[in-house]
C-alpha atoms as a PDB file:
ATOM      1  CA  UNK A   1     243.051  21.947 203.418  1.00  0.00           C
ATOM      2  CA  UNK A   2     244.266  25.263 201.880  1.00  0.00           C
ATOM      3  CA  UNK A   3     247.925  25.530 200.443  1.00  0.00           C
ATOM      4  CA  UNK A   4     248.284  28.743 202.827  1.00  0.00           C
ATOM      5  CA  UNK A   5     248.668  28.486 206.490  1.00  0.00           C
ATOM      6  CA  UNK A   6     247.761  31.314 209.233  1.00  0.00           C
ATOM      7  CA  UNK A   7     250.438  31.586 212.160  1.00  0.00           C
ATOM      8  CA  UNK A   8     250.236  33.561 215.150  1.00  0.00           C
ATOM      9  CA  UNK A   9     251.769  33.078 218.537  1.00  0.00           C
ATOM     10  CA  UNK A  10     249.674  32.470 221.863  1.00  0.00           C
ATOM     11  CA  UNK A  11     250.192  36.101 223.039  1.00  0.00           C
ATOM     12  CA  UNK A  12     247.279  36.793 220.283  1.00  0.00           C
ATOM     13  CA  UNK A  13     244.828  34.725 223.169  1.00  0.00           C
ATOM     14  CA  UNK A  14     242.557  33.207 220.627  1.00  0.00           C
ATOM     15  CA  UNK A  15     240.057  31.054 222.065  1.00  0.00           C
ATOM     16  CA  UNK A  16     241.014  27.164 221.238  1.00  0.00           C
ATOM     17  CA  UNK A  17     237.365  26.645 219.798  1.00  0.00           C
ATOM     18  CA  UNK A  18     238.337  29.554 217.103  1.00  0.00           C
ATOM     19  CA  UNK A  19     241.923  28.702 216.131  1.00  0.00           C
ATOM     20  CA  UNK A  20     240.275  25.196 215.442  1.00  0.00           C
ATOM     21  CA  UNK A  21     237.575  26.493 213.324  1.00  0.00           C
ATOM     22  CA  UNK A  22     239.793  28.729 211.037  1.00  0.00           C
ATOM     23  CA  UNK A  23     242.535  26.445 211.205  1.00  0.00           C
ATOM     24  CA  UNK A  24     245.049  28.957 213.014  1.00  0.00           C
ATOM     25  CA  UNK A  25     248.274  27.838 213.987  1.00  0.00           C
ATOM     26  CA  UNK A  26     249.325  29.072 217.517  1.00  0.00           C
ATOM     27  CA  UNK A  27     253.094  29.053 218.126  1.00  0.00           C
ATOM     28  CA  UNK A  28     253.538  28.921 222.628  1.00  0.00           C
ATOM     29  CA  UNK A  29     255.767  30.925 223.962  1.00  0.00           C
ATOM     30  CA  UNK A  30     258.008  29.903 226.997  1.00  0.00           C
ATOM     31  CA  UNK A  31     257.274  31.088 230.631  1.00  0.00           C
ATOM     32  CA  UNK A  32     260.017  30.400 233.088  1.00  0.00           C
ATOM     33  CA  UNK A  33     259.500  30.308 236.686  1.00  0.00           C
ATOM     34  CA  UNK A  34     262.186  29.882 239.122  1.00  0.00           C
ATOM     35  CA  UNK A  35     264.625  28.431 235.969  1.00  0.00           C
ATOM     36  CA  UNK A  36     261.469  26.169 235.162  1.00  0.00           C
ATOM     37  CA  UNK A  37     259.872  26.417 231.628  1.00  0.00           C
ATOM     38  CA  UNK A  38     256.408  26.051 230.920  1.00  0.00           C
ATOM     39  CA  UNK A  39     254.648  25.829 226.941  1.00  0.00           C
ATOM     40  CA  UNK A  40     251.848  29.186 227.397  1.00  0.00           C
ATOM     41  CA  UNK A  41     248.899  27.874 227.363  1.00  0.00           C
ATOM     42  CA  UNK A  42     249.813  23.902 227.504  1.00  0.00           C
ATOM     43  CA  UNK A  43     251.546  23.326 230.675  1.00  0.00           C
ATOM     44  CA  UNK A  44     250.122  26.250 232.579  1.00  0.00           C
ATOM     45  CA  UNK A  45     247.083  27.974 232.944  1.00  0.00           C
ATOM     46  CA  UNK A  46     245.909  31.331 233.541  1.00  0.00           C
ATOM     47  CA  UNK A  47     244.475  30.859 236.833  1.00  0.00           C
ATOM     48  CA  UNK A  48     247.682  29.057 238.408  1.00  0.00           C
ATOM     49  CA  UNK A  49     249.981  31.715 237.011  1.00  0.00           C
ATOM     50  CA  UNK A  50     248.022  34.614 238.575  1.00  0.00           C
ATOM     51  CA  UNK A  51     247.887  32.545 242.060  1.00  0.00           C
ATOM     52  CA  UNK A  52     251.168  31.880 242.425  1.00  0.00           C
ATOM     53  CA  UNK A  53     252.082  35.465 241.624  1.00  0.00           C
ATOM     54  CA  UNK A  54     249.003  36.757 243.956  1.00  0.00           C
ATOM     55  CA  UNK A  55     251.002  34.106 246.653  1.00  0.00           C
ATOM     56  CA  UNK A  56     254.446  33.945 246.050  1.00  0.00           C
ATOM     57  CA  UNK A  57     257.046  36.379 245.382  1.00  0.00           C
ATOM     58  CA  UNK A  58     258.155  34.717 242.083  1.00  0.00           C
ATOM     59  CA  UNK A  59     258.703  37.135 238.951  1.00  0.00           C
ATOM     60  CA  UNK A  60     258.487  35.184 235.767  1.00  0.00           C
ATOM     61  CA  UNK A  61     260.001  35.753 232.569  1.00  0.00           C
ATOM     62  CA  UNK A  62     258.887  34.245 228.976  1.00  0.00           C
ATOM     63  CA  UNK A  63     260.733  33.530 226.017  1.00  0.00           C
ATOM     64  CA  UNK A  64     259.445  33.352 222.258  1.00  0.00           C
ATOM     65  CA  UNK A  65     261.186  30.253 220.196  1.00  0.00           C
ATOM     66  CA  UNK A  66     264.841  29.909 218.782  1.00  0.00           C
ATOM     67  CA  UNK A  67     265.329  30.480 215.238  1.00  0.00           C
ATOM     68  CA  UNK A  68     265.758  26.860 214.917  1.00  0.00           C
ATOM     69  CA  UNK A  69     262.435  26.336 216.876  1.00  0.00           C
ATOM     70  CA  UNK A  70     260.818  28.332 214.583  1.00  0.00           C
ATOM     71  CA  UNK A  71     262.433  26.433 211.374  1.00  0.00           C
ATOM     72  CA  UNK A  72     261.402  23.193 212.764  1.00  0.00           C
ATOM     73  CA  UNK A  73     257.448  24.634 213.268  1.00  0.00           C
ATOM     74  CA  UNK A  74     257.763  26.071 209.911  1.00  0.00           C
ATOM     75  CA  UNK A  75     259.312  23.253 208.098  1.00  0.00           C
ATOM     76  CA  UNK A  76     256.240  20.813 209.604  1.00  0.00           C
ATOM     77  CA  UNK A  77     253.473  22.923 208.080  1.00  0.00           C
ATOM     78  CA  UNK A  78     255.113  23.257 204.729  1.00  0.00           C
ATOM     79  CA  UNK A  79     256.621  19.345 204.759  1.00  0.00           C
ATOM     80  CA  UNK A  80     252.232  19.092 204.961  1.00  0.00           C
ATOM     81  CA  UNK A  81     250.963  20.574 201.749  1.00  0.00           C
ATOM     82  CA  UNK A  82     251.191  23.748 202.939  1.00  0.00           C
ATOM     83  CA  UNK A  83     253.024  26.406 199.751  1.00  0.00           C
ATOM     84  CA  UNK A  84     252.713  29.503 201.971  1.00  0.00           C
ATOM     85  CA  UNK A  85     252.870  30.761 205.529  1.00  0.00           C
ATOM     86  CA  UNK A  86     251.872  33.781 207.192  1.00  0.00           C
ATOM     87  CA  UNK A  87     252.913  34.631 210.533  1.00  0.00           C
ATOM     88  CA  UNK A  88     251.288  36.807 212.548  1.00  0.00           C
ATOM     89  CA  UNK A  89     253.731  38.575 215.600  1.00  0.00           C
ATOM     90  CA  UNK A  90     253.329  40.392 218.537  1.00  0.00           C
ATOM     91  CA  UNK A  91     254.813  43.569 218.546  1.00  0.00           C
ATOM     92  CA  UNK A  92     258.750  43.587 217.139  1.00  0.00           C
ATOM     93  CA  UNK A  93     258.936  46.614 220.339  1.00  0.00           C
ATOM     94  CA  UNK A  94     257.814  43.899 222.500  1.00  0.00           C
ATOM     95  CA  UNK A  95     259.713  40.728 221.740  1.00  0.00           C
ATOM     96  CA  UNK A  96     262.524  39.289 219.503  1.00  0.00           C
ATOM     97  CA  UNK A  97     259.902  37.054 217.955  1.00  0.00           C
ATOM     98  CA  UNK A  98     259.879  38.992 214.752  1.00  0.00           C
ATOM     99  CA  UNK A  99     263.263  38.989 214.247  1.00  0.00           C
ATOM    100  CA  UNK A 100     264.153  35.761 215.171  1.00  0.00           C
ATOM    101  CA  UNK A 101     261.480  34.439 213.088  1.00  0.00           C
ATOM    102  CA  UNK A 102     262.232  36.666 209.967  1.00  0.00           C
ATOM    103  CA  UNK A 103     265.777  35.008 210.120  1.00  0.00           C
ATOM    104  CA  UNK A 104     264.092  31.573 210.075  1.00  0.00           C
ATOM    105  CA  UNK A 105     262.086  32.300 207.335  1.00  0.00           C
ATOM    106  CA  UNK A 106     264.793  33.629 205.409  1.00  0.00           C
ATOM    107  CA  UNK A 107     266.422  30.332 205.476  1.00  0.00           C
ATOM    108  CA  UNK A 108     263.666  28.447 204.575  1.00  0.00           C
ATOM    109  CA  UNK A 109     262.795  30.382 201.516  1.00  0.00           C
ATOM    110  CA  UNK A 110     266.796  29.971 200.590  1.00  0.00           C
ATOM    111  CA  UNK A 111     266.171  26.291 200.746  1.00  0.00           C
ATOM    112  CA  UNK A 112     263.144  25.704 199.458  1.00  0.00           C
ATOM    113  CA  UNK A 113     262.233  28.634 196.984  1.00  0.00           C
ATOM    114  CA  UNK A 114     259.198  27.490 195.562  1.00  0.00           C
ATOM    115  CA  UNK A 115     257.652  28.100 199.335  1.00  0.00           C
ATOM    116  CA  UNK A 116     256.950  31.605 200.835  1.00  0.00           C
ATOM    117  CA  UNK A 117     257.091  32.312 204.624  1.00  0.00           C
ATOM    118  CA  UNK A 118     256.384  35.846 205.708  1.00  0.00           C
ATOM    119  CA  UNK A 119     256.687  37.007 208.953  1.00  0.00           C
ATOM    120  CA  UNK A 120     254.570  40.582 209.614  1.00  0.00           C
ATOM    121  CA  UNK A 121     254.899  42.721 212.848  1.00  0.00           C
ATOM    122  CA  UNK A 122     251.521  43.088 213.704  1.00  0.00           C
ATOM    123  CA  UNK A 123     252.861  46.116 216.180  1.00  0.00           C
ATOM    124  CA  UNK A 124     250.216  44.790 218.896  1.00  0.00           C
ATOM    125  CA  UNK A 125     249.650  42.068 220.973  1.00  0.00           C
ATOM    126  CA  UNK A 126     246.433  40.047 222.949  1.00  0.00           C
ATOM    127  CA  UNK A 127     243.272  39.485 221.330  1.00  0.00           C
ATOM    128  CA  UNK A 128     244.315  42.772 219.222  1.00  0.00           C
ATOM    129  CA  UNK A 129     246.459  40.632 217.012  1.00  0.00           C
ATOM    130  CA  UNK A 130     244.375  38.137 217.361  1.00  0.00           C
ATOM    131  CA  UNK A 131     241.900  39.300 215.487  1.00  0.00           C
ATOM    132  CA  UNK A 132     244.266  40.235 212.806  1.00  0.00           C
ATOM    133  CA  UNK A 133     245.038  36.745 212.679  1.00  0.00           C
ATOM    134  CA  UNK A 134     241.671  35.855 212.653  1.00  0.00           C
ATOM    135  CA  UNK A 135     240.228  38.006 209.502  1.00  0.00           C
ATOM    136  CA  UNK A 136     243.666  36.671 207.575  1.00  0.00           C
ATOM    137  CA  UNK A 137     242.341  32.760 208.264  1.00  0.00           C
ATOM    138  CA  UNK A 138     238.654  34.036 207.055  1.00  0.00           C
ATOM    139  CA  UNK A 139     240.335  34.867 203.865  1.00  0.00           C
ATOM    140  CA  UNK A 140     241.711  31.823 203.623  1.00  0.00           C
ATOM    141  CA  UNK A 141     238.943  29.554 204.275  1.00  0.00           C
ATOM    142  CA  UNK A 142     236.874  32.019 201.244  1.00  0.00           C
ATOM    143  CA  UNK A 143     239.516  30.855 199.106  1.00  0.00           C
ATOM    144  CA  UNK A 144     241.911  34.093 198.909  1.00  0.00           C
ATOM    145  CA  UNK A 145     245.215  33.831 197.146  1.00  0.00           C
ATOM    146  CA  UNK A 146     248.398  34.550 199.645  1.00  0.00           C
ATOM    147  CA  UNK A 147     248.822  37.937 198.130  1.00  0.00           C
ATOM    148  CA  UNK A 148     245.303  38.568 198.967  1.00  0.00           C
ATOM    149  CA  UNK A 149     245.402  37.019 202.511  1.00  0.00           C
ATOM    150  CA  UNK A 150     248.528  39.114 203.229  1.00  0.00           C
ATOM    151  CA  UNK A 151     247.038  42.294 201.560  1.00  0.00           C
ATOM    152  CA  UNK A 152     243.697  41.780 203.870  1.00  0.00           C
ATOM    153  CA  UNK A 153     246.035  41.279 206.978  1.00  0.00           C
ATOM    154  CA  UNK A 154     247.814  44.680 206.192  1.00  0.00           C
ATOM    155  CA  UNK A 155     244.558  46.530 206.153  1.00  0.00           C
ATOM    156  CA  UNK A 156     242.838  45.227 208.962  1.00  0.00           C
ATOM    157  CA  UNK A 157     245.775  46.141 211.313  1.00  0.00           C
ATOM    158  CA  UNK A 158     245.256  49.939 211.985  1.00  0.00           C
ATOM    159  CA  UNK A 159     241.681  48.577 212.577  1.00  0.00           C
ATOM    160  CA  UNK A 160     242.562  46.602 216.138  1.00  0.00           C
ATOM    161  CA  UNK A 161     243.028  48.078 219.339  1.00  0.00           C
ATOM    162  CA  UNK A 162     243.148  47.307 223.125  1.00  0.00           C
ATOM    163  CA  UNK A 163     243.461  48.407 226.547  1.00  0.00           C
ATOM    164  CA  UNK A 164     243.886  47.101 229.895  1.00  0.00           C
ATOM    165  CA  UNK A 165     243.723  48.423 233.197  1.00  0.00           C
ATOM    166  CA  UNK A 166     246.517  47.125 235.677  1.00  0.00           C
ATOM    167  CA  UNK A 167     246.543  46.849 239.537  1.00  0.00           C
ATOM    168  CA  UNK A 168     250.363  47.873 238.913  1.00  0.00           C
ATOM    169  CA  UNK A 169     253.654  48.376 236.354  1.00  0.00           C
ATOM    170  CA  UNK A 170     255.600  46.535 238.681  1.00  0.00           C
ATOM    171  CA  UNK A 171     255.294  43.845 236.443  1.00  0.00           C
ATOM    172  CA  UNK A 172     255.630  45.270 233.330  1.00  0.00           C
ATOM    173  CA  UNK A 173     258.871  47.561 234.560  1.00  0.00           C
ATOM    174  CA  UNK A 174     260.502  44.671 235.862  1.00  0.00           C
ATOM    175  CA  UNK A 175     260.522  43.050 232.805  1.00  0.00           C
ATOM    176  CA  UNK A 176     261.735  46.287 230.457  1.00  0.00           C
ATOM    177  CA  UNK A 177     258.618  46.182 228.382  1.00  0.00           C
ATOM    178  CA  UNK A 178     256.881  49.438 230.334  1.00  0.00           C
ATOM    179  CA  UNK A 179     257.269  51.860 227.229  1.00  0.00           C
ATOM    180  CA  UNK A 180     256.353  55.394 226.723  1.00  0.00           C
ATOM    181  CA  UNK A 181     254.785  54.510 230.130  1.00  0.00           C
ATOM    182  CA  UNK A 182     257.525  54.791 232.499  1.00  0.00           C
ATOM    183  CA  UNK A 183     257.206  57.857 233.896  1.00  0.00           C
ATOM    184  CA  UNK A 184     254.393  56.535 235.551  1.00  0.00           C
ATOM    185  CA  UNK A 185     255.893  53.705 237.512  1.00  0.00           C
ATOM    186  CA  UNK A 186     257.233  55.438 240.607  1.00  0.00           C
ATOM    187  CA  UNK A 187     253.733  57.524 241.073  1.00  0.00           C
ATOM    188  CA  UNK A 188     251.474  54.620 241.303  1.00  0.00           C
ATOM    189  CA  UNK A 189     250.033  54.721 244.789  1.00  0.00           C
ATOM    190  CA  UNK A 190     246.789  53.060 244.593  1.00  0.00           C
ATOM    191  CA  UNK A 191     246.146  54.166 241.178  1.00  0.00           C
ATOM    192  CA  UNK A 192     245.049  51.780 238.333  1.00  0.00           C
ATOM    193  CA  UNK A 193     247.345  52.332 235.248  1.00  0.00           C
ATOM    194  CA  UNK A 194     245.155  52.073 232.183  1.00  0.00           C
ATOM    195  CA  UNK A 195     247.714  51.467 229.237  1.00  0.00           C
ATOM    196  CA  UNK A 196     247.025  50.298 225.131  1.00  0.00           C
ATOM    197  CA  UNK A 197     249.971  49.981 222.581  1.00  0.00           C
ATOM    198  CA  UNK A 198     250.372  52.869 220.088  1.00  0.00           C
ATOM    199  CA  UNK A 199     251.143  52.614 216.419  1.00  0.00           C
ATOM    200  CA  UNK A 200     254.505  52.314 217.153  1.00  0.00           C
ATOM    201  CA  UNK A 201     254.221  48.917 218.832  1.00  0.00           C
ATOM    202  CA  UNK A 202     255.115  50.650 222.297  1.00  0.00           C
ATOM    203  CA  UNK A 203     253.145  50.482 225.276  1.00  0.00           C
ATOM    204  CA  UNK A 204     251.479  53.392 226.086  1.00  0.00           C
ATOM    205  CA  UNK A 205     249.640  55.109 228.926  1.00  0.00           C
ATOM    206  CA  UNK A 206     245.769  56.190 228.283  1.00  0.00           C
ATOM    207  CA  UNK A 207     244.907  57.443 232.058  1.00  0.00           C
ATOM    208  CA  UNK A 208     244.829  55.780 235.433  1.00  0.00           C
ATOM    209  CA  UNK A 209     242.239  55.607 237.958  1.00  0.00           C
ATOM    210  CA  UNK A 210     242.312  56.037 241.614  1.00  0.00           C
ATOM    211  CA  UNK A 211     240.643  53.045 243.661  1.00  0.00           C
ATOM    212  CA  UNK A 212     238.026  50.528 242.562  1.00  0.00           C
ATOM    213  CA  UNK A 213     234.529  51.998 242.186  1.00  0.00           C
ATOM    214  CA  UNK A 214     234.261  53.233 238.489  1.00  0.00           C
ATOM    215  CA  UNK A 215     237.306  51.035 237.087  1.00  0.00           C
ATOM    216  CA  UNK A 216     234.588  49.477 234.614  1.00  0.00           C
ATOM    217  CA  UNK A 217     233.343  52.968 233.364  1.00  0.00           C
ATOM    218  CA  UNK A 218     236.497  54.176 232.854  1.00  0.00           C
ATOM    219  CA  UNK A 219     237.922  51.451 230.819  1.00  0.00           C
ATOM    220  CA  UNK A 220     234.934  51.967 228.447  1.00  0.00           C
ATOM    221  CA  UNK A 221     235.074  55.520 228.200  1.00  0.00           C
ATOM    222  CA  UNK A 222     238.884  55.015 227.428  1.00  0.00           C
ATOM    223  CA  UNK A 223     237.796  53.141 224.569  1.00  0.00           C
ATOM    224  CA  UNK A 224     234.858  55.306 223.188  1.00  0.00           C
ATOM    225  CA  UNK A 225     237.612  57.857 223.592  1.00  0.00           C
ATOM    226  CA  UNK A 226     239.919  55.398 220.961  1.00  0.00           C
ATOM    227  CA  UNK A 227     237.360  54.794 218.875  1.00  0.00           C
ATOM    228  CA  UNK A 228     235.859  58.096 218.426  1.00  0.00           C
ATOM    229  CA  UNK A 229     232.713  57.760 216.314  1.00  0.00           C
ATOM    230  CA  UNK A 230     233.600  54.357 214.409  1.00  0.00           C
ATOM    231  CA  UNK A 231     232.300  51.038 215.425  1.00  0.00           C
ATOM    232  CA  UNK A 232     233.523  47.645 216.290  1.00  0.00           C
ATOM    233  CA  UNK A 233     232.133  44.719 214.799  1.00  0.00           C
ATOM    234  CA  UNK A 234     233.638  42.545 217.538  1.00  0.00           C
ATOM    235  CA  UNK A 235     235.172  43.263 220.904  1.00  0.00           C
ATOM    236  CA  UNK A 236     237.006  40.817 223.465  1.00  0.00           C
ATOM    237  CA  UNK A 237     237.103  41.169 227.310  1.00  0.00           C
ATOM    238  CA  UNK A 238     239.910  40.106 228.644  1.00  0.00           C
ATOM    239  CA  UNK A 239     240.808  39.793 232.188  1.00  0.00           C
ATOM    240  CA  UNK A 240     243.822  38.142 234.074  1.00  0.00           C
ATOM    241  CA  UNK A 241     241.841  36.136 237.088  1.00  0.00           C
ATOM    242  CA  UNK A 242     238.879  38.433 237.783  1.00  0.00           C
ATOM    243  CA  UNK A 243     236.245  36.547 236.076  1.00  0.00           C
ATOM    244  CA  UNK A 244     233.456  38.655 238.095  1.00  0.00           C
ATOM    245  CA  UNK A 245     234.346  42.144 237.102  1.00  0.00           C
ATOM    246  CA  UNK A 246     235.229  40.546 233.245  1.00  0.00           C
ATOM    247  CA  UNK A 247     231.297  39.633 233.578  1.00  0.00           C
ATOM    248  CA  UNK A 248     230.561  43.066 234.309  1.00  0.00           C
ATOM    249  CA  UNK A 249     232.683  44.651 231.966  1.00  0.00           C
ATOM    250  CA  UNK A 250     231.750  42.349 228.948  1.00  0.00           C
ATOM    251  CA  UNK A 251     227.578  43.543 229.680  1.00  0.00           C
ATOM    252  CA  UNK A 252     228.766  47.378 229.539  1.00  0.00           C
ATOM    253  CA  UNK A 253     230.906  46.917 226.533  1.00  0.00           C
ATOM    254  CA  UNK A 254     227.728  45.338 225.008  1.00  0.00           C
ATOM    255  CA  UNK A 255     225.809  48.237 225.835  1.00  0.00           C
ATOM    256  CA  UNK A 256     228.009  50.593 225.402  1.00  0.00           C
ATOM    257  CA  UNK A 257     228.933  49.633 221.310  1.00  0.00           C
ATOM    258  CA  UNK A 258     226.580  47.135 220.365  1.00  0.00           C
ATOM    259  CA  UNK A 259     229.019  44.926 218.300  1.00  0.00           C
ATOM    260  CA  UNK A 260     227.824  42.473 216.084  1.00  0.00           C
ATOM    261  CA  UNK A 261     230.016  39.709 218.709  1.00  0.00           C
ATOM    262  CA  UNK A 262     231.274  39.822 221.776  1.00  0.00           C
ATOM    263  CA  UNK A 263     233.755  37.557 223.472  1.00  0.00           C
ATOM    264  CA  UNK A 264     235.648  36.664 227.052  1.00  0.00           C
ATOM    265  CA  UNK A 265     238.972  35.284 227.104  1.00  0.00           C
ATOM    266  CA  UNK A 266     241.553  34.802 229.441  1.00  0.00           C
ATOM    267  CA  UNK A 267     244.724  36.898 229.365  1.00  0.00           C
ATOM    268  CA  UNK A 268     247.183  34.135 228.155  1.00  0.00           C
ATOM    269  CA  UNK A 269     249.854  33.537 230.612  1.00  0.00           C
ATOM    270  CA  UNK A 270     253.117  35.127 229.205  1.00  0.00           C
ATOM    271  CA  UNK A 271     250.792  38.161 228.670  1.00  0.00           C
ATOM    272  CA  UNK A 272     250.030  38.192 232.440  1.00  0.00           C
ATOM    273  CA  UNK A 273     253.682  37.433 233.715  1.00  0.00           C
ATOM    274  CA  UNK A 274     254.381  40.942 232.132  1.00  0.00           C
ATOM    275  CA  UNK A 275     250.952  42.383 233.146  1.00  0.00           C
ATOM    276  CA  UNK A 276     250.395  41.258 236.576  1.00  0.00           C
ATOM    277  CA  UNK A 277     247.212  39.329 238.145  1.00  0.00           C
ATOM    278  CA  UNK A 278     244.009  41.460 238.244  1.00  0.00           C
ATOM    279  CA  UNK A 279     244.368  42.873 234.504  1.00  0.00           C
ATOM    280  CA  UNK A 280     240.892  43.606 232.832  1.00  0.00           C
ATOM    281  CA  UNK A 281     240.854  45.436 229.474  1.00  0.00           C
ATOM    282  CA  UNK A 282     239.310  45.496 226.153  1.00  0.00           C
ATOM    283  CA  UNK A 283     240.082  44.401 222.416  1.00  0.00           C
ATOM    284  CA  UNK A 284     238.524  45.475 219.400  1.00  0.00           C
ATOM    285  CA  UNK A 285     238.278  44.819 215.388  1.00  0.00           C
ATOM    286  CA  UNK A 286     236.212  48.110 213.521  1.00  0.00           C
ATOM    287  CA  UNK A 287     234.082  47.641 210.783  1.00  0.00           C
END
């Protein structure tokens, strides 16, 4: 067991079989429902959550941890050998996460100074900062120092990306989390948003698309278009309850960039109560 610990939170969306092999740490967020709360990813799945919003006219809200929620997770990885903690956020645009969790840490390192906590704004979210999280616990496991770790984390973020195609920004305008897309919301009649985050941690609007037919072409063009002429060693489908056209997608990605892996994964379920059912987009690391 290394002396430095990788955190992220479940918004990243890494597969269970990968956080277990690199021995990440993923912090749930909250989804409440009707004033019930749910652990993402523990007490409710992706398929339920995008049925009951495909069925019921419920909007759900999620919630990251208190500061002393986030004391109490980081207090039981360092109470465990652990000398160092990195902690890997969605974007600070997005959520309080970062801040709350900065304040945490603060207090930690003020009461135990020999231990180091740092909490970085990844200024992305899904499988994006996922794989941020991911190349930080690689470095780990090779035996990197927590400088190093944190210095490889830093560089590999302006290498991650992603976009997703919605069935609507209802979801994400009810919620306050639409962006430098919100001029878009009341002009959405049966157009597919397509929408990434920009280096600014804001959501952002790439194009939309009018009915069904070439929604899979267009979501990879929008990401040759992001990529220009560099290439990604891995890239994630993700899709919120439309395994079929995930499928689809995930054989034209391959095609399309020929990374060296390829993965499917579910959008996580505090991702979708922004998002909506139906969301299908890509993720991507470069080399």
């Amino acid at each position: 067991m290394s002396d430095v610990m990788i955190l992220t939170d479940s918004v990243a969306q890494i597969p269970q079989n990968l956080a277990k092999q690199y021995h990440i740490g993923v912090i749930p967020f909250s989804i409440i429902i009707e004033d019930k709360s749910y652990w993402d990813g523990v007490d409710i799945s992706p398929a339920e959550l995008y049925q009951r919003m495909r069925t019921e006219p419920i909007t759900p809200r999620t919630s990251h941890p208190s500061m002393g929620e986030y004391i109490n997770i980081f207090n039981q990885y360092l109470h465990n050998d652990v000398q160092s903690i990195l902690y890997l956020t969605l974007s600070a645009e997005l959520s309080g996460a970062f801040s709350t969790a900065s304040k945490a840490a603060l207090q930690i390192e003020q009461e135990y100074p020999e231990k180091k906590v740092v909490v970085m704004d990844t200024r992305t979210a899904t499988i994006a900062q996922g794989f941020i999280a991911i190349a930080a616990a690689r470095a780990v496991q090779n035996g990197a120092n927590f400088a190093r770790v944190l210095e490889i984390a830093r560089k590999e973020q302006p290498k991650v990306g992603f976009l997703a195609m919605l069935e609507t920004l209802t979801y994400l305008a009810r919620g306050g989390r639409i962006g430098k897309a919100a001029y878009l919301a009341g002009n959405l009649i049966k157009i597919k948003p397509i929408i990434t985050i920009d280096k600014e941690g804001l959501v952002t609007p790439l194009g939309n698309l009018r009915g069904e037919k070439k929604c899979i072409d267009k979501i990879v063009d929008c990401m040759a278009n992001m990529i220009g002429d560099r290439t990604p060693a891995q890239v994630a489908v993700m899709h919120a309850d439309d395994l079929e056209k995930a499928e689809e997608l995930k054989q034209h990605a391959q095609d399309r960039f020929h990374p060296e892996h390829i993965m499917l994964t579910d959008f996580t379920p505090v991702m979708g109560a922004h998002a909506g059912p139906g969301v299908l987009g890509l993720g991507y690391i470069l080399k």
